[in-house]
Protein backbone atom coordinates (compact mmCIF):
# COMPACT_ATOMS: atom_id res chain seq x y z
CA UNK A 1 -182.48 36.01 -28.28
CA UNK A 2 -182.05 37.04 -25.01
CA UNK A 3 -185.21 35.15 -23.55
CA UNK A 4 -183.62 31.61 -24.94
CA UNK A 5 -180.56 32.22 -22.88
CA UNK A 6 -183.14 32.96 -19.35
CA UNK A 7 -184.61 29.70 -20.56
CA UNK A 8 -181.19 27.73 -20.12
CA UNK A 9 -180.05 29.65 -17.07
CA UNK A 10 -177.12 31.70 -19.38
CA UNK A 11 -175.84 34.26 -17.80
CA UNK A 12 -174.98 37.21 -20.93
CA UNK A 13 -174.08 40.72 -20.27
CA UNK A 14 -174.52 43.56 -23.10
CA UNK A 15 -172.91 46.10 -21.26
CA UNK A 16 -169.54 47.17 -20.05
CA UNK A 17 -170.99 46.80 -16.27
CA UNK A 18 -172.99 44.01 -14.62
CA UNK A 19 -174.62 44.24 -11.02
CA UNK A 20 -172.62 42.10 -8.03
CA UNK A 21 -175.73 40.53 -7.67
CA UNK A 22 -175.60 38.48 -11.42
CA UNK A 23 -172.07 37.76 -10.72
CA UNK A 24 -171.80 33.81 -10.51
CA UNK A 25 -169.73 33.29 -7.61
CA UNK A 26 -171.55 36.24 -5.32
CA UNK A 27 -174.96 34.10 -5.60
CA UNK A 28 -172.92 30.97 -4.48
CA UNK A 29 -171.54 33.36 -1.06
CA UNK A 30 -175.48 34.99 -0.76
CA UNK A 31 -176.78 31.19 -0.89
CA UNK A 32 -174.02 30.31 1.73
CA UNK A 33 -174.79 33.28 3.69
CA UNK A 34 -178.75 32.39 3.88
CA UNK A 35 -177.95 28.59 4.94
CA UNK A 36 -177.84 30.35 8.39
CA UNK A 37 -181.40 30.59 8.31
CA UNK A 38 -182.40 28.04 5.92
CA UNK A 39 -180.29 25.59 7.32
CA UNK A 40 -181.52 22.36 5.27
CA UNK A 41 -182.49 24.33 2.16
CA UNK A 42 -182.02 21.86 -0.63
CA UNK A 43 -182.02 24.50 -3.61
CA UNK A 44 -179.12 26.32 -1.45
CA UNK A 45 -176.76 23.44 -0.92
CA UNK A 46 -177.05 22.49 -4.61
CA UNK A 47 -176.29 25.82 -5.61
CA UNK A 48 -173.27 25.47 -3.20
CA UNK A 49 -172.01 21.89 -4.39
CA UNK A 50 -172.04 22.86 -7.92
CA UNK A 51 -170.16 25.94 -8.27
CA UNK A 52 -166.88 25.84 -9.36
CA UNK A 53 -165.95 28.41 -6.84
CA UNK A 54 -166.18 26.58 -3.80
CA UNK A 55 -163.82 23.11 -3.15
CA UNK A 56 -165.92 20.57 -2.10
CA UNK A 57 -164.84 17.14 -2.10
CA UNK A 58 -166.64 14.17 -3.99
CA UNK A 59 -169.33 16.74 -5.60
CA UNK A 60 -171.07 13.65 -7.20
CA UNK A 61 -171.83 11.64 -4.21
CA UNK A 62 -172.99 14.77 -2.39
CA UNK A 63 -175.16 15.84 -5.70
CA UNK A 64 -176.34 12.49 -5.31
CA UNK A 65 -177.55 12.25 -1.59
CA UNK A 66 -178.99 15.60 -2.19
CA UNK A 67 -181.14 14.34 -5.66
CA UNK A 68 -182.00 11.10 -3.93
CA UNK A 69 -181.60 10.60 -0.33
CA UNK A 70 -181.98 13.99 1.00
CA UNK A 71 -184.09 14.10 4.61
CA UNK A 72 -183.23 17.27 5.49
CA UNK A 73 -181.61 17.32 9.18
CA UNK A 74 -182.28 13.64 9.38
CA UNK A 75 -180.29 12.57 6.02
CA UNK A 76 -176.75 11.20 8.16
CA UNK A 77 -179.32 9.24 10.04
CA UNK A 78 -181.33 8.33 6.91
CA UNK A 79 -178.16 7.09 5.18
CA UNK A 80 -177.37 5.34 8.49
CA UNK A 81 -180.25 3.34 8.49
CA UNK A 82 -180.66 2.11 4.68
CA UNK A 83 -178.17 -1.31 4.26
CA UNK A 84 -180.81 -2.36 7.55
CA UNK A 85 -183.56 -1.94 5.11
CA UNK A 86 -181.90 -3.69 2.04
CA UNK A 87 -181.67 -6.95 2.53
CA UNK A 88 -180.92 -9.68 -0.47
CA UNK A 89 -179.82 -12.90 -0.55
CA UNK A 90 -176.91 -12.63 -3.10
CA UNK A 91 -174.15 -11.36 -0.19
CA UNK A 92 -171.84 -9.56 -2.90
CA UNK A 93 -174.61 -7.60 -3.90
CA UNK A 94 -175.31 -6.63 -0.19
CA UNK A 95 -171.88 -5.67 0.45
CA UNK A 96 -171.64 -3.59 -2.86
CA UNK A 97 -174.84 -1.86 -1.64
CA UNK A 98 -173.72 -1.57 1.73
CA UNK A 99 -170.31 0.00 0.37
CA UNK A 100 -171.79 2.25 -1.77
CA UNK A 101 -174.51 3.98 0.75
CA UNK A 102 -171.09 4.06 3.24
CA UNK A 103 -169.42 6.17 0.72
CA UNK A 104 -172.29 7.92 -0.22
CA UNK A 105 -172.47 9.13 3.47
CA UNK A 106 -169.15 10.07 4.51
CA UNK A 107 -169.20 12.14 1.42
CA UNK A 108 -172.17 14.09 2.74
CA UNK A 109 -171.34 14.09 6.16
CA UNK A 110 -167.91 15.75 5.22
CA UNK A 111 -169.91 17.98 3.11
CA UNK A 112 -172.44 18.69 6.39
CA UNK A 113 -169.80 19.44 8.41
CA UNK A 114 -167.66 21.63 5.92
CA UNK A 115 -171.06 23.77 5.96
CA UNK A 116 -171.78 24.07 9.97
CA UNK A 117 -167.91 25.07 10.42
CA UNK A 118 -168.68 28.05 7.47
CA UNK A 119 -172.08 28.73 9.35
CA UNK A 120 -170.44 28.70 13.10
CA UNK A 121 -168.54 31.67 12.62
CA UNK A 122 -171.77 33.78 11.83
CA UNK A 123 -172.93 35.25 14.80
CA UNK A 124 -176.80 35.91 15.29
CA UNK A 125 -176.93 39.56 16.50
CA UNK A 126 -173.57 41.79 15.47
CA UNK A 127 -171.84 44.99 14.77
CA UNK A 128 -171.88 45.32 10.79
CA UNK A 129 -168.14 45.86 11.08
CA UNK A 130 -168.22 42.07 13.15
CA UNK A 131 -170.20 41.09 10.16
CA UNK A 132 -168.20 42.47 7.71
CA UNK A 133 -164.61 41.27 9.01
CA UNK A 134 -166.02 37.34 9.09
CA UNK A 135 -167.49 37.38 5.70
CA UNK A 136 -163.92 38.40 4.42
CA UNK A 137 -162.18 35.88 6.86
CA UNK A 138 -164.98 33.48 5.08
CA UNK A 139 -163.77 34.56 1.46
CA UNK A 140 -160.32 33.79 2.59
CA UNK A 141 -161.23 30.54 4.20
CA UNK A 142 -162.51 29.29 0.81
CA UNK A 143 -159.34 30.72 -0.79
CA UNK A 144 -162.51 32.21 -3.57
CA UNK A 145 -159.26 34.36 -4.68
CA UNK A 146 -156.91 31.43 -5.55
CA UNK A 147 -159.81 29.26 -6.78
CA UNK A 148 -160.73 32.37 -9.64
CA UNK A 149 -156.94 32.09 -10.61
CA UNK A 150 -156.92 28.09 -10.64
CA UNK A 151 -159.78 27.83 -13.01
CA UNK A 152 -158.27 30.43 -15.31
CA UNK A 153 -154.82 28.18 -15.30
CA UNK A 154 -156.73 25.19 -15.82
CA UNK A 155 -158.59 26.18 -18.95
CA UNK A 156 -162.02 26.26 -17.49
CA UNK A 157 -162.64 30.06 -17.63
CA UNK A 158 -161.29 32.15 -19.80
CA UNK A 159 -158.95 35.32 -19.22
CA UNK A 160 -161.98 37.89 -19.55
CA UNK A 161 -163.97 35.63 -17.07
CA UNK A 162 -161.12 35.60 -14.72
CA UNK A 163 -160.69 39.48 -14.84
CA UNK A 164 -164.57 39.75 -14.48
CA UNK A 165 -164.63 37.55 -11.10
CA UNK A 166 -161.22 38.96 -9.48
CA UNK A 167 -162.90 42.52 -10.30
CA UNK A 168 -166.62 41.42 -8.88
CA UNK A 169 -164.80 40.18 -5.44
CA UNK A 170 -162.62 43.27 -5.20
CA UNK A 171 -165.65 45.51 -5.83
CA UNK A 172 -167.97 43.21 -3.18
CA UNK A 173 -164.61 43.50 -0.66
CA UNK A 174 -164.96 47.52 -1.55
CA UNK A 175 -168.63 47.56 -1.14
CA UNK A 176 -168.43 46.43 2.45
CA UNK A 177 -166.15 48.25 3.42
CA UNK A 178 -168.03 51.48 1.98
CA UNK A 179 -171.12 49.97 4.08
CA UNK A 180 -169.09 49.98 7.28
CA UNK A 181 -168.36 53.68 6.66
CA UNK A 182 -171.94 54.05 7.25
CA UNK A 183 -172.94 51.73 9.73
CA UNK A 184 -169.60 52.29 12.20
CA UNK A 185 -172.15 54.86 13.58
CA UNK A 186 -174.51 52.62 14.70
CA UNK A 187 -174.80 51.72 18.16
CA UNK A 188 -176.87 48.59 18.34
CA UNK A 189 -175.77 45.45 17.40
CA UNK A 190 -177.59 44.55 13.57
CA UNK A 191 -179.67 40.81 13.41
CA UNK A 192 -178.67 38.55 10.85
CA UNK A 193 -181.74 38.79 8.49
CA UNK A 194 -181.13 43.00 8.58
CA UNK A 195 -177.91 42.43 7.68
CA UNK A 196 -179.05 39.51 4.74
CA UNK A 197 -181.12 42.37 3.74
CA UNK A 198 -178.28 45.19 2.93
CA UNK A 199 -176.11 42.55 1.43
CA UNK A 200 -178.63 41.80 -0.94
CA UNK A 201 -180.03 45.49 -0.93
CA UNK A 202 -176.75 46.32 -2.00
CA UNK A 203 -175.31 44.09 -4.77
CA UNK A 204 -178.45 44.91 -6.52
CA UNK A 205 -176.79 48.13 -6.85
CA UNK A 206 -173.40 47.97 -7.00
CA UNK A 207 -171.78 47.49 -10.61
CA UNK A 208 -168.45 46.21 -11.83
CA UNK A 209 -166.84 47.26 -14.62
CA UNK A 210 -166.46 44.52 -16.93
CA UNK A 211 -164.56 46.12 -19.62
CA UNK A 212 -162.59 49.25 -20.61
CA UNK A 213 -164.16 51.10 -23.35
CA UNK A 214 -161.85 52.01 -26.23
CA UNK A 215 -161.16 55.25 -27.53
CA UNK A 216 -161.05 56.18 -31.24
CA UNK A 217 -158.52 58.95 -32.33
CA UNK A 218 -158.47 60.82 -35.11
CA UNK A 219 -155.61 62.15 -37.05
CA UNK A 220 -155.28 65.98 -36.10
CA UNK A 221 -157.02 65.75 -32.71
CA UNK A 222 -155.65 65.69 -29.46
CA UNK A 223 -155.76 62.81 -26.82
């Protein structure tokens, strides 16, 4: 059973705990997080358009450039160039093209830009507290919080999902702050890719509790 739910990319739990690290919207932060390095990673910024988590405007056209169009650092530029290479004699057809490949663009380049402002704020070589304090200032700056909450109101999670996430971002919020505890001592500023690597070091360790467990009474015993 379980291996037809891997197959289709379900996420299922068994247990009253999962790892950070399975938690939906943690991989969509960890994949925004490693767009530092991997700057034009296509499997990254997919991961990043589609979640529900993050608020990014026109999702389809950017879903689109990125299935179709996609050049890597040279895809504004790409875009740029195409109505010069499509060229028709029926003129409502080339305007329709021409419109569409405009829209298509501003969509991504909104979407480009959205990502280098996220990615400016992440600093090369840093403290871990440095580290820590922007990639809550980050969390805030995509409102992650408020958009948990939203989908709950708007019927696309359920209550138990909603409790889940709010509880996975508290315990990721807790988790850094645990690792600063430990790292405060350090005198050297920590690179980027050492810090990647305790993140993910970490949320492969660190559990949330998904549910309470019940207890059964019986008549005669005490609580």
């Amino acid at each position: 059973m379980l291996e037809i739910f891997n197959e289709y990319g379900i996420h299922i739990s068994l247990s009253d705990t999962e790892l950070l690290s399975k938690m939906p919207f943690i991989k969509t932060i960890v994949a925004l997080l490693r767009l530092k390095n991997e700057r034009y990673n296509k499997n990254l910024l997919e991961d990043i358009v589609t979640s529900p988590y993050i608020n990014v405007s026109e999702k389809y056209n950017v879903l689109k450039v990125l299935d179709r169009y996609f050049k890597g650092k040279d895809t504004s530029e790409f875009l740029a160039k195409l109505p010069d290479d499509f060229k028709v004699e029926d003129e409502d057809q080339q305007d329709n093209y021409i419109e569409k490949i405009s829209k298509l663009k501003k969509s991504y380049d909104e979407f480009d830009s959205f990502i280098n402002n996220i990615l400016s704020k992440l600093k090369t070589n840093a403290s871990f507290k440095g580290y820590k304090q922007t990639l809550i200032d980050i969390l805030d700056e995509l409102n992650i919080k408020k958009n948990i909450i939203c989908l709950y109101k708007k019927g696309k999670i359920s209550q138990d999902i909603m409790i889940r996430d709010l509880k996975a971002l508290f315990g990721f919020i807790d988790m850094l702050n645990n690792l600063n505890e430990i790292y405060k001592h350090k005198t050297s500023e920590i690179e980027y890719a050492d810090f990647l690597s305790i993140l993910d070091e970490n949320i492969t360790m660190t559990t949330v509790t998904l549910s309470s467990k019940k207890k059964l009474w019986c008549k005669g015993t005490n609580p």
